[in-house]
PDB file of N, CA and C in Angstrom:
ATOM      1  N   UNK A   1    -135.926  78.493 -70.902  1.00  0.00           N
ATOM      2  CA  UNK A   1    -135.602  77.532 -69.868  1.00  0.00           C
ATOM      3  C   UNK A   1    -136.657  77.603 -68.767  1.00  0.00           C
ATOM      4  N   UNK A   2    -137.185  76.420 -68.251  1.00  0.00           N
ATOM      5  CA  UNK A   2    -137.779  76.035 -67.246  1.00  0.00           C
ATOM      6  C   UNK A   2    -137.148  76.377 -66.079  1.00  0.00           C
ATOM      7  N   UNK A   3    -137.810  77.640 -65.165  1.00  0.00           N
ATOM      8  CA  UNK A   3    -136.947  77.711 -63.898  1.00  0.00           C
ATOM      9  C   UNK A   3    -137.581  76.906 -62.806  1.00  0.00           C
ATOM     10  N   UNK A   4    -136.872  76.824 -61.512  1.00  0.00           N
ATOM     11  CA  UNK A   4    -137.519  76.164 -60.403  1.00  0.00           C
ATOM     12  C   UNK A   4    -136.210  75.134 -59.972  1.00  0.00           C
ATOM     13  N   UNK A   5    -135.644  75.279 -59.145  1.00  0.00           N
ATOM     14  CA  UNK A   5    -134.051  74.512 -58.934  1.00  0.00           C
ATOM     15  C   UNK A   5    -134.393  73.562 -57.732  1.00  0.00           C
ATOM     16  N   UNK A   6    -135.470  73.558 -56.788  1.00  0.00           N
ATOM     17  CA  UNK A   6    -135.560  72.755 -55.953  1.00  0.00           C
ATOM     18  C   UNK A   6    -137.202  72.158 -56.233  1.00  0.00           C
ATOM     19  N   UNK A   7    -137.252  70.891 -55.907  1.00  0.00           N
ATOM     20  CA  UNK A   7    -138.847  70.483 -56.529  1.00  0.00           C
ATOM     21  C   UNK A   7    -139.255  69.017 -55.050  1.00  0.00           C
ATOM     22  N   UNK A   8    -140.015  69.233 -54.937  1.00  0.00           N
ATOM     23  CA  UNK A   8    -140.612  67.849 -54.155  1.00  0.00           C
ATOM     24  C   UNK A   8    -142.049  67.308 -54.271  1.00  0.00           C
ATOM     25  N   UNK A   9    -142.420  66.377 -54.624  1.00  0.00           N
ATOM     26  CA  UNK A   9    -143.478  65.629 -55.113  1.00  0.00           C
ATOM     27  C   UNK A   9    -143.847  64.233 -55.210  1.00  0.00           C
ATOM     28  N   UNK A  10    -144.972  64.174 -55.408  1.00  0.00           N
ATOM     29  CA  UNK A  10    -145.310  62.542 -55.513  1.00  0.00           C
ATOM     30  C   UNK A  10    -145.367  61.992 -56.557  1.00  0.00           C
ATOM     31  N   UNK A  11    -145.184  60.595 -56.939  1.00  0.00           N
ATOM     32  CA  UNK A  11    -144.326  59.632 -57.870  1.00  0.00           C
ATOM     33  C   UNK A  11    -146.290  59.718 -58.586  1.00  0.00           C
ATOM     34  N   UNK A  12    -146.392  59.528 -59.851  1.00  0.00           N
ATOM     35  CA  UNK A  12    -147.704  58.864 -59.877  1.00  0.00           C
ATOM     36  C   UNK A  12    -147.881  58.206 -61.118  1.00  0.00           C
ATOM     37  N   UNK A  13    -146.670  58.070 -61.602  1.00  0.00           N
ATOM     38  CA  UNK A  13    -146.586  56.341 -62.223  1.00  0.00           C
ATOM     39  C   UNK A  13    -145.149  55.976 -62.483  1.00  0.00           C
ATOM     40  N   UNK A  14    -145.110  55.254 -62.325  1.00  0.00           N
ATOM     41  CA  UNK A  14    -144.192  54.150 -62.128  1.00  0.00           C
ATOM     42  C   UNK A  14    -143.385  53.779 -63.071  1.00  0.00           C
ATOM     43  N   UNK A  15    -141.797  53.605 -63.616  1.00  0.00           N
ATOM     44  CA  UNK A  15    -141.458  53.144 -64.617  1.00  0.00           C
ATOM     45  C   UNK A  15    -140.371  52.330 -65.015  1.00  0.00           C
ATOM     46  N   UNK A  16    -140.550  51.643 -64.176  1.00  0.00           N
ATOM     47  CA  UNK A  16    -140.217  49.967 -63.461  1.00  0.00           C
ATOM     48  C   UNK A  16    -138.949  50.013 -62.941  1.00  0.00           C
ATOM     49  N   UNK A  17    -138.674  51.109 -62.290  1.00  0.00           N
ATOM     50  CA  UNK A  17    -137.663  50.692 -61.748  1.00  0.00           C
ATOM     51  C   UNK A  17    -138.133  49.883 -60.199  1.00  0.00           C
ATOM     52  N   UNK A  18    -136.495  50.118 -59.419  1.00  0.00           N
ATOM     53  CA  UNK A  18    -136.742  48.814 -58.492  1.00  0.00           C
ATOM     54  C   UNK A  18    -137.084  49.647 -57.108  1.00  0.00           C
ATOM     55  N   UNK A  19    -136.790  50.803 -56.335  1.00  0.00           N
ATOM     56  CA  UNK A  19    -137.027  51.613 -55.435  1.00  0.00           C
ATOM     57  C   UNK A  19    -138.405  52.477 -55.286  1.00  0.00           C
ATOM     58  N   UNK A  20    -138.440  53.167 -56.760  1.00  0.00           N
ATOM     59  CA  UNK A  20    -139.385  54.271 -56.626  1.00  0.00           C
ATOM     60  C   UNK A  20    -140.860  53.381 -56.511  1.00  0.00           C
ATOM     61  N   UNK A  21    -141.984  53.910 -56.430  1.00  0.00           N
ATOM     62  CA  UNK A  21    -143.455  53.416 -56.574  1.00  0.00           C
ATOM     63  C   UNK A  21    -144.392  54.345 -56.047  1.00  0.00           C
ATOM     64  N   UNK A  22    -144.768  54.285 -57.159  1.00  0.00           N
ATOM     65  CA  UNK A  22    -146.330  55.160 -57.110  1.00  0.00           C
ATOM     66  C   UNK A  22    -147.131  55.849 -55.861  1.00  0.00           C
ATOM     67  N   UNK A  23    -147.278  57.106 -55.555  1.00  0.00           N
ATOM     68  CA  UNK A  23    -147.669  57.853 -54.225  1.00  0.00           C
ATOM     69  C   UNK A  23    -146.307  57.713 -53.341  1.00  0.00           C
ATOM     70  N   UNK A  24    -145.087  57.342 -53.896  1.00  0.00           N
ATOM     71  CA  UNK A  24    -144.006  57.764 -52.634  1.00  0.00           C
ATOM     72  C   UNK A  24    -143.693  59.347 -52.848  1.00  0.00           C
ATOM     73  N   UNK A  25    -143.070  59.915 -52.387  1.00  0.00           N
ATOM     74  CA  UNK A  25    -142.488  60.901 -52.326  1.00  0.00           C
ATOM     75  C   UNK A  25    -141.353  61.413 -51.929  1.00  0.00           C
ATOM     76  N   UNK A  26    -140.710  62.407 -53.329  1.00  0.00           N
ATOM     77  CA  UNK A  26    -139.329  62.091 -53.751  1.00  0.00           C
ATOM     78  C   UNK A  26    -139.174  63.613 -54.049  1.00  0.00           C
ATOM     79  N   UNK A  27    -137.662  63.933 -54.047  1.00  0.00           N
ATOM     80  CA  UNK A  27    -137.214  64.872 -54.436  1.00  0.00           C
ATOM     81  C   UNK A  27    -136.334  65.123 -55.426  1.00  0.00           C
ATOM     82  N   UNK A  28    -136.101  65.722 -56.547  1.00  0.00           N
ATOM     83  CA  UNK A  28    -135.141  65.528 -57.759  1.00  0.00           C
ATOM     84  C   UNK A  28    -133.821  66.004 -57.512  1.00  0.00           C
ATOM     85  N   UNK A  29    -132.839  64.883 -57.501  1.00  0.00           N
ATOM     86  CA  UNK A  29    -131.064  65.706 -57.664  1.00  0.00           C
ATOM     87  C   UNK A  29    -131.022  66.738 -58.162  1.00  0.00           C
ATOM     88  N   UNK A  30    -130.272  68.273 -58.445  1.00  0.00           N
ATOM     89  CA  UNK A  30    -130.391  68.978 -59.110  1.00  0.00           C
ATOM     90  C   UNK A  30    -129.062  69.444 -59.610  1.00  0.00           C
ATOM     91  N   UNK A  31    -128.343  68.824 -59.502  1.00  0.00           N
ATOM     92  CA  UNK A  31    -126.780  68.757 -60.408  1.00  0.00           C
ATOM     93  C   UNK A  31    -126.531  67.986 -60.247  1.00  0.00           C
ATOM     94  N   UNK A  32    -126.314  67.662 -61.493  1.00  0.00           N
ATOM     95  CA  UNK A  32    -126.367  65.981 -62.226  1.00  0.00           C
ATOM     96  C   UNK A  32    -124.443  66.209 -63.482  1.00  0.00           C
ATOM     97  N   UNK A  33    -124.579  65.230 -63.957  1.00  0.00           N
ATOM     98  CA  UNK A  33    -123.345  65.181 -64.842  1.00  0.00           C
ATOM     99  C   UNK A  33    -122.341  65.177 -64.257  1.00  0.00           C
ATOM    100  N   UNK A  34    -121.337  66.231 -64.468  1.00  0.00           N
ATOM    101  CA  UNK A  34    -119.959  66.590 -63.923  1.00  0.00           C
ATOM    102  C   UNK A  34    -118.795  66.574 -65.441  1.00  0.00           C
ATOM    103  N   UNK A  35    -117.939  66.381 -65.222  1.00  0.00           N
ATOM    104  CA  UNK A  35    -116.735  66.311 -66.370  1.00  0.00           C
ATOM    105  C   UNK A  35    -116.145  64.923 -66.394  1.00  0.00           C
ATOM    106  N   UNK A  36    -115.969  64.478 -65.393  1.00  0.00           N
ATOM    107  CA  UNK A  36    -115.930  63.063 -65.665  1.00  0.00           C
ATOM    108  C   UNK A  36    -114.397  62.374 -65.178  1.00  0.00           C
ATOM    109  N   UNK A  37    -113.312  64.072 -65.145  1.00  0.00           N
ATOM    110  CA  UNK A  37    -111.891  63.691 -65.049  1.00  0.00           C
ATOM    111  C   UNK A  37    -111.639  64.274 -63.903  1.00  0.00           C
ATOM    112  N   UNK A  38    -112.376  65.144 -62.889  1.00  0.00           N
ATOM    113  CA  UNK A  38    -111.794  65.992 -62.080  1.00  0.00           C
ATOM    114  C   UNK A  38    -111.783  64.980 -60.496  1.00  0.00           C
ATOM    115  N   UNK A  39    -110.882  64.913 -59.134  1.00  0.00           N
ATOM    116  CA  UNK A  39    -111.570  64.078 -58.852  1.00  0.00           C
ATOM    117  C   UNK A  39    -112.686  64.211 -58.203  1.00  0.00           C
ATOM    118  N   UNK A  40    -113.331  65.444 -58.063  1.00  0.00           N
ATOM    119  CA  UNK A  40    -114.696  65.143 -57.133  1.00  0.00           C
ATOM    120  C   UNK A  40    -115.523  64.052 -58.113  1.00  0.00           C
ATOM    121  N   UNK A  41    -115.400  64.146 -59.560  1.00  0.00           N
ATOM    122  CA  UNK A  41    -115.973  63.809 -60.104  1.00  0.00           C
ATOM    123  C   UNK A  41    -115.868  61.914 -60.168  1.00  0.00           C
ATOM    124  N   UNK A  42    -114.422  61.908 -60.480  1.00  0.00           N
ATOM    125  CA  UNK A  42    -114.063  60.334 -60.399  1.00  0.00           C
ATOM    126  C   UNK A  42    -114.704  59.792 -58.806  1.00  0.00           C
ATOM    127  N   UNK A  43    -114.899  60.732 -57.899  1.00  0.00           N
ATOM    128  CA  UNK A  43    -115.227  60.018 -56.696  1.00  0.00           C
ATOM    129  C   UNK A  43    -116.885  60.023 -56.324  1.00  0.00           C
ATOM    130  N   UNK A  44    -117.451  60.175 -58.064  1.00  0.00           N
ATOM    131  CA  UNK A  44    -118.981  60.217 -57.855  1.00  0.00           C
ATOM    132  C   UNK A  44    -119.668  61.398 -56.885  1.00  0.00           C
ATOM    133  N   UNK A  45    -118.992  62.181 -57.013  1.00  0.00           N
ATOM    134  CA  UNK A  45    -119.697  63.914 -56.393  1.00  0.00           C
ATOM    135  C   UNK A  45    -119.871  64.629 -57.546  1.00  0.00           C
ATOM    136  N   UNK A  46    -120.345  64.299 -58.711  1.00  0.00           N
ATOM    137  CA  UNK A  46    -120.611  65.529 -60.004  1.00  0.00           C
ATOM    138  C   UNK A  46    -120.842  66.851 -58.690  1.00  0.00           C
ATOM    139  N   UNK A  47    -121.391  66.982 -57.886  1.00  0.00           N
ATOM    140  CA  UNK A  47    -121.954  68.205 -57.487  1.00  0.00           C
ATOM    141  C   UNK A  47    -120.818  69.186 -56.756  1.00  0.00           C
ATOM    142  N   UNK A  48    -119.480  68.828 -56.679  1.00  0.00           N
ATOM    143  CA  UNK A  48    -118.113  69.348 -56.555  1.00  0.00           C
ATOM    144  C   UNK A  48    -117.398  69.501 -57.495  1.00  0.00           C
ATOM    145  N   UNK A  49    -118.204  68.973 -58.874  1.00  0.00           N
ATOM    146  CA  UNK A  49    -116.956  69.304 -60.109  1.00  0.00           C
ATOM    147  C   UNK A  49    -116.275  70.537 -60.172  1.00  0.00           C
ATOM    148  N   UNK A  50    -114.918  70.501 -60.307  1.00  0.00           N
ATOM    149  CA  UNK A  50    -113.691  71.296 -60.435  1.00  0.00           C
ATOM    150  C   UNK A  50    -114.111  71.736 -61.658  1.00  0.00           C
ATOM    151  N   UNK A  51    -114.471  71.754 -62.818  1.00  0.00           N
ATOM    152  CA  UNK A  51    -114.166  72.307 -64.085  1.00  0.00           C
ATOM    153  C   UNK A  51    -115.464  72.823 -64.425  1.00  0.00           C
ATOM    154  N   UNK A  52    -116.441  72.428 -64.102  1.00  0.00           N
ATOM    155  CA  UNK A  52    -118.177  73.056 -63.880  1.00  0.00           C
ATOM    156  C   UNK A  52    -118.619  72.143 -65.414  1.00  0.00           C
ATOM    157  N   UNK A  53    -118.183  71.610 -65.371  1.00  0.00           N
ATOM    158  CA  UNK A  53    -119.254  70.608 -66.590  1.00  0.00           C
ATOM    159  C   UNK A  53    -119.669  69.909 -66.210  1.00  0.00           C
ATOM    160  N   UNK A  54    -120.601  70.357 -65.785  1.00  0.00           N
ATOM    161  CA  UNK A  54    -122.213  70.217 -64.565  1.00  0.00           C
ATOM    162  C   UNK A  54    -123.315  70.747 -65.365  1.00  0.00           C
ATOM    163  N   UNK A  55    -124.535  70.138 -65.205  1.00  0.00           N
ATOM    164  CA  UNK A  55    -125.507  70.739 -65.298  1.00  0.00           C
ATOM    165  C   UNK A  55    -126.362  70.812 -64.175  1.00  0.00           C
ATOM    166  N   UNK A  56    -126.943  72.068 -64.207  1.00  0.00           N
ATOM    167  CA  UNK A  56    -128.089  72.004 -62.852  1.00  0.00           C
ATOM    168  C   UNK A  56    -129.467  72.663 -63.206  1.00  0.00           C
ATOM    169  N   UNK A  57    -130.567  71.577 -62.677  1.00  0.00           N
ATOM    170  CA  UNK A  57    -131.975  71.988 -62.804  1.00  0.00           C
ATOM    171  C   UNK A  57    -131.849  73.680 -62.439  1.00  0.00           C
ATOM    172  N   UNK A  58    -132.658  74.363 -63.617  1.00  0.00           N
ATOM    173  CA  UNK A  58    -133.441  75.479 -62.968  1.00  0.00           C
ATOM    174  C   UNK A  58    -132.111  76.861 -63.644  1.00  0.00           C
ATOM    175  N   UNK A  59    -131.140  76.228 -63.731  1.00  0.00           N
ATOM    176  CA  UNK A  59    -130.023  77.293 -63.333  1.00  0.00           C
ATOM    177  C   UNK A  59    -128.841  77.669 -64.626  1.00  0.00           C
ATOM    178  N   UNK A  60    -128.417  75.996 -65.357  1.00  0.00           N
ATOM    179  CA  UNK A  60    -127.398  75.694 -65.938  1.00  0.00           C
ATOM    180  C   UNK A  60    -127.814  74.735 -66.986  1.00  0.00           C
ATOM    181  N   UNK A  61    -128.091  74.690 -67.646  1.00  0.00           N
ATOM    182  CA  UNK A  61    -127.661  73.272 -68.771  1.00  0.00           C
ATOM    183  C   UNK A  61    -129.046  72.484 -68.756  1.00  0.00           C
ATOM    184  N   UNK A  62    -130.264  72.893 -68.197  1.00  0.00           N
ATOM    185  CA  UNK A  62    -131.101  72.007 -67.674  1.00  0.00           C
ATOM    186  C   UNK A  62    -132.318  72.416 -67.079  1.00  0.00           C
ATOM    187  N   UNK A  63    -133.593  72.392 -67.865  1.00  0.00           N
ATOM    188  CA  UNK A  63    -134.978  72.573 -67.141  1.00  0.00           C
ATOM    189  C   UNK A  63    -135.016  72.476 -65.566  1.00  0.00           C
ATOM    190  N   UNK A  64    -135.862  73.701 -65.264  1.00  0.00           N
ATOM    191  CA  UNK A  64    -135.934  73.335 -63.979  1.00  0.00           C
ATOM    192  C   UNK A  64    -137.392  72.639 -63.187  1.00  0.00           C
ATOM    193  N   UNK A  65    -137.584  72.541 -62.226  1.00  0.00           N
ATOM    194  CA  UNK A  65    -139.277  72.063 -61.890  1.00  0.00           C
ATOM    195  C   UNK A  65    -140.338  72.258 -62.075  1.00  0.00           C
ATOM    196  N   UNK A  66    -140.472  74.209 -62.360  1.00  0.00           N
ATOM    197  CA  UNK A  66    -141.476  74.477 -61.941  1.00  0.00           C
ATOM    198  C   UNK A  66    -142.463  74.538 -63.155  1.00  0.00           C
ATOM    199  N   UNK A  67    -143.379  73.525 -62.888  1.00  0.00           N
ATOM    200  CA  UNK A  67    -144.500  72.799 -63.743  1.00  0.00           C
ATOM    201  C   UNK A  67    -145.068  72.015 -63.133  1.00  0.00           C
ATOM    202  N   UNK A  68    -146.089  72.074 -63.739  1.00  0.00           N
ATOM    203  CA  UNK A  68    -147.404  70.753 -63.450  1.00  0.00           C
ATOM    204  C   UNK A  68    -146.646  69.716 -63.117  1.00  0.00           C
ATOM    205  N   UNK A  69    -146.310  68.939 -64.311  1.00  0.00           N
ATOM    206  CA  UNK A  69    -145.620  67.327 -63.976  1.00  0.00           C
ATOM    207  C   UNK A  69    -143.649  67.311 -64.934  1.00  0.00           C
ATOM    208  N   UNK A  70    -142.900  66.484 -64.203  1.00  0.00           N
ATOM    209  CA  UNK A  70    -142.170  66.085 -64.880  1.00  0.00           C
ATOM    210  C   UNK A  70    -141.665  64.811 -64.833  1.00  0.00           C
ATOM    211  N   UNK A  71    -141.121  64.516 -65.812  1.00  0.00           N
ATOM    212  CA  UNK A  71    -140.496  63.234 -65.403  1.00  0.00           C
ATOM    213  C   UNK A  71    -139.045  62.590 -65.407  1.00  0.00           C
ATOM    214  N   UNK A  72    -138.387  62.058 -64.091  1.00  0.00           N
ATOM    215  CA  UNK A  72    -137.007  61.953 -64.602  1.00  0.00           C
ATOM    216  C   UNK A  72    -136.585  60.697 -64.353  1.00  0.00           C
ATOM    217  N   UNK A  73    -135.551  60.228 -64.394  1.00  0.00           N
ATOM    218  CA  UNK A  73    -135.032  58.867 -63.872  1.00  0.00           C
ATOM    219  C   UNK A  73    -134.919  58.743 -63.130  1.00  0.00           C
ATOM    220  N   UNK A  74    -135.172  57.371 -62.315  1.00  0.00           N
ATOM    221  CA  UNK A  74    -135.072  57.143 -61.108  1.00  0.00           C
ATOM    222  C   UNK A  74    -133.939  56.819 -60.029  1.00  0.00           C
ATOM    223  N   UNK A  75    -132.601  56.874 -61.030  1.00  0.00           N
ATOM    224  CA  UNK A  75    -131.402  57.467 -60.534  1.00  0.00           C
ATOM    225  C   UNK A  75    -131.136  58.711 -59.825  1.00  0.00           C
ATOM    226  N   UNK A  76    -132.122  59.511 -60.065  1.00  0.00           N
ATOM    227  CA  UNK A  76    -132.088  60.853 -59.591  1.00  0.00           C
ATOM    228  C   UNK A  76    -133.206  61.804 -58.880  1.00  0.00           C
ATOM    229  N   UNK A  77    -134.104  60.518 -58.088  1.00  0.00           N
ATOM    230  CA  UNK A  77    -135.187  60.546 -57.627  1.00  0.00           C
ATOM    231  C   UNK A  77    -134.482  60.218 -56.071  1.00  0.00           C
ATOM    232  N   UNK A  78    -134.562  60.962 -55.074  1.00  0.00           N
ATOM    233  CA  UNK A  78    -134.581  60.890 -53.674  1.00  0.00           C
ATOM    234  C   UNK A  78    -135.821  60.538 -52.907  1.00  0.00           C
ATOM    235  N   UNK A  79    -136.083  59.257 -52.395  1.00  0.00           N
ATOM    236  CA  UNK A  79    -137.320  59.172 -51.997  1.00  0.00           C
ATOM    237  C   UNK A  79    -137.208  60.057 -50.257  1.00  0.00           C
ATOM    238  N   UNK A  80    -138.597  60.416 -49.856  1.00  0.00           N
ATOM    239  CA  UNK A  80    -138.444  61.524 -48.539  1.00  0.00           C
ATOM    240  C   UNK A  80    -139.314  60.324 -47.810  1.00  0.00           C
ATOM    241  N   UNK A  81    -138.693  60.173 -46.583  1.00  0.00           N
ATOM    242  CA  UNK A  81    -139.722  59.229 -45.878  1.00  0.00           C
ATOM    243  C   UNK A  81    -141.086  59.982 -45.387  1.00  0.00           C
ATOM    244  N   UNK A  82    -142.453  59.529 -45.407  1.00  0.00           N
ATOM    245  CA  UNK A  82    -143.427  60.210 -44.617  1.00  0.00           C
ATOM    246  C   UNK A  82    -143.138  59.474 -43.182  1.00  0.00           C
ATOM    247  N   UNK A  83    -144.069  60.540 -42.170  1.00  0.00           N
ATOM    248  CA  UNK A  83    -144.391  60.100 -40.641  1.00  0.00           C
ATOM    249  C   UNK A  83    -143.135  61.100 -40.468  1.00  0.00           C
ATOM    250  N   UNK A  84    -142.357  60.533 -39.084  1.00  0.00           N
ATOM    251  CA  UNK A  84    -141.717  61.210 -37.819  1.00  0.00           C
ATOM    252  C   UNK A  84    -140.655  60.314 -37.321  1.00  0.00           C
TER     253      UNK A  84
END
């Protein structure tokens, strides 16, 4: 397993979605999934799941960052504003 549970970086290609674009900079969700029945889960918080059928970068169920490049969906891409 790929460790590295927290990651931040720049986009450098593009794959059509409608938010992300090329040189922004973004940070990856890192528990993702959930169980699907619990309600943190029904209320779209996988990251409170009650029953832990969760996966998390770096840690659980799931590659973590630390590498050259990766690539994930852009569902799960946090863009970071630059400036102040």
């Amino acid at each position: 397993m790929v460790l590295g549970h927290e990651a931040i970086g720049g986009v450098v290609q593009e794959d059509g979605g409608e938010s992300i674009r090329k040189g922004d900079l973004v940070m990856p969700v890192n528990r993702r999934g959930g169980c699907g029945h619990c309600l943190a889960c029904l209320n779209g918080r996988p990251d409170f799941c009650e029953t832990g059928g969760f996966v998390e970068a770096g840690i659980k169920g799931m590659h973590g960052f630390m590498r050259e490049t990766y690539w994930d969906e852009e569902r799960y891409l946090v863009r970071v504003p630059r400036g102040g």
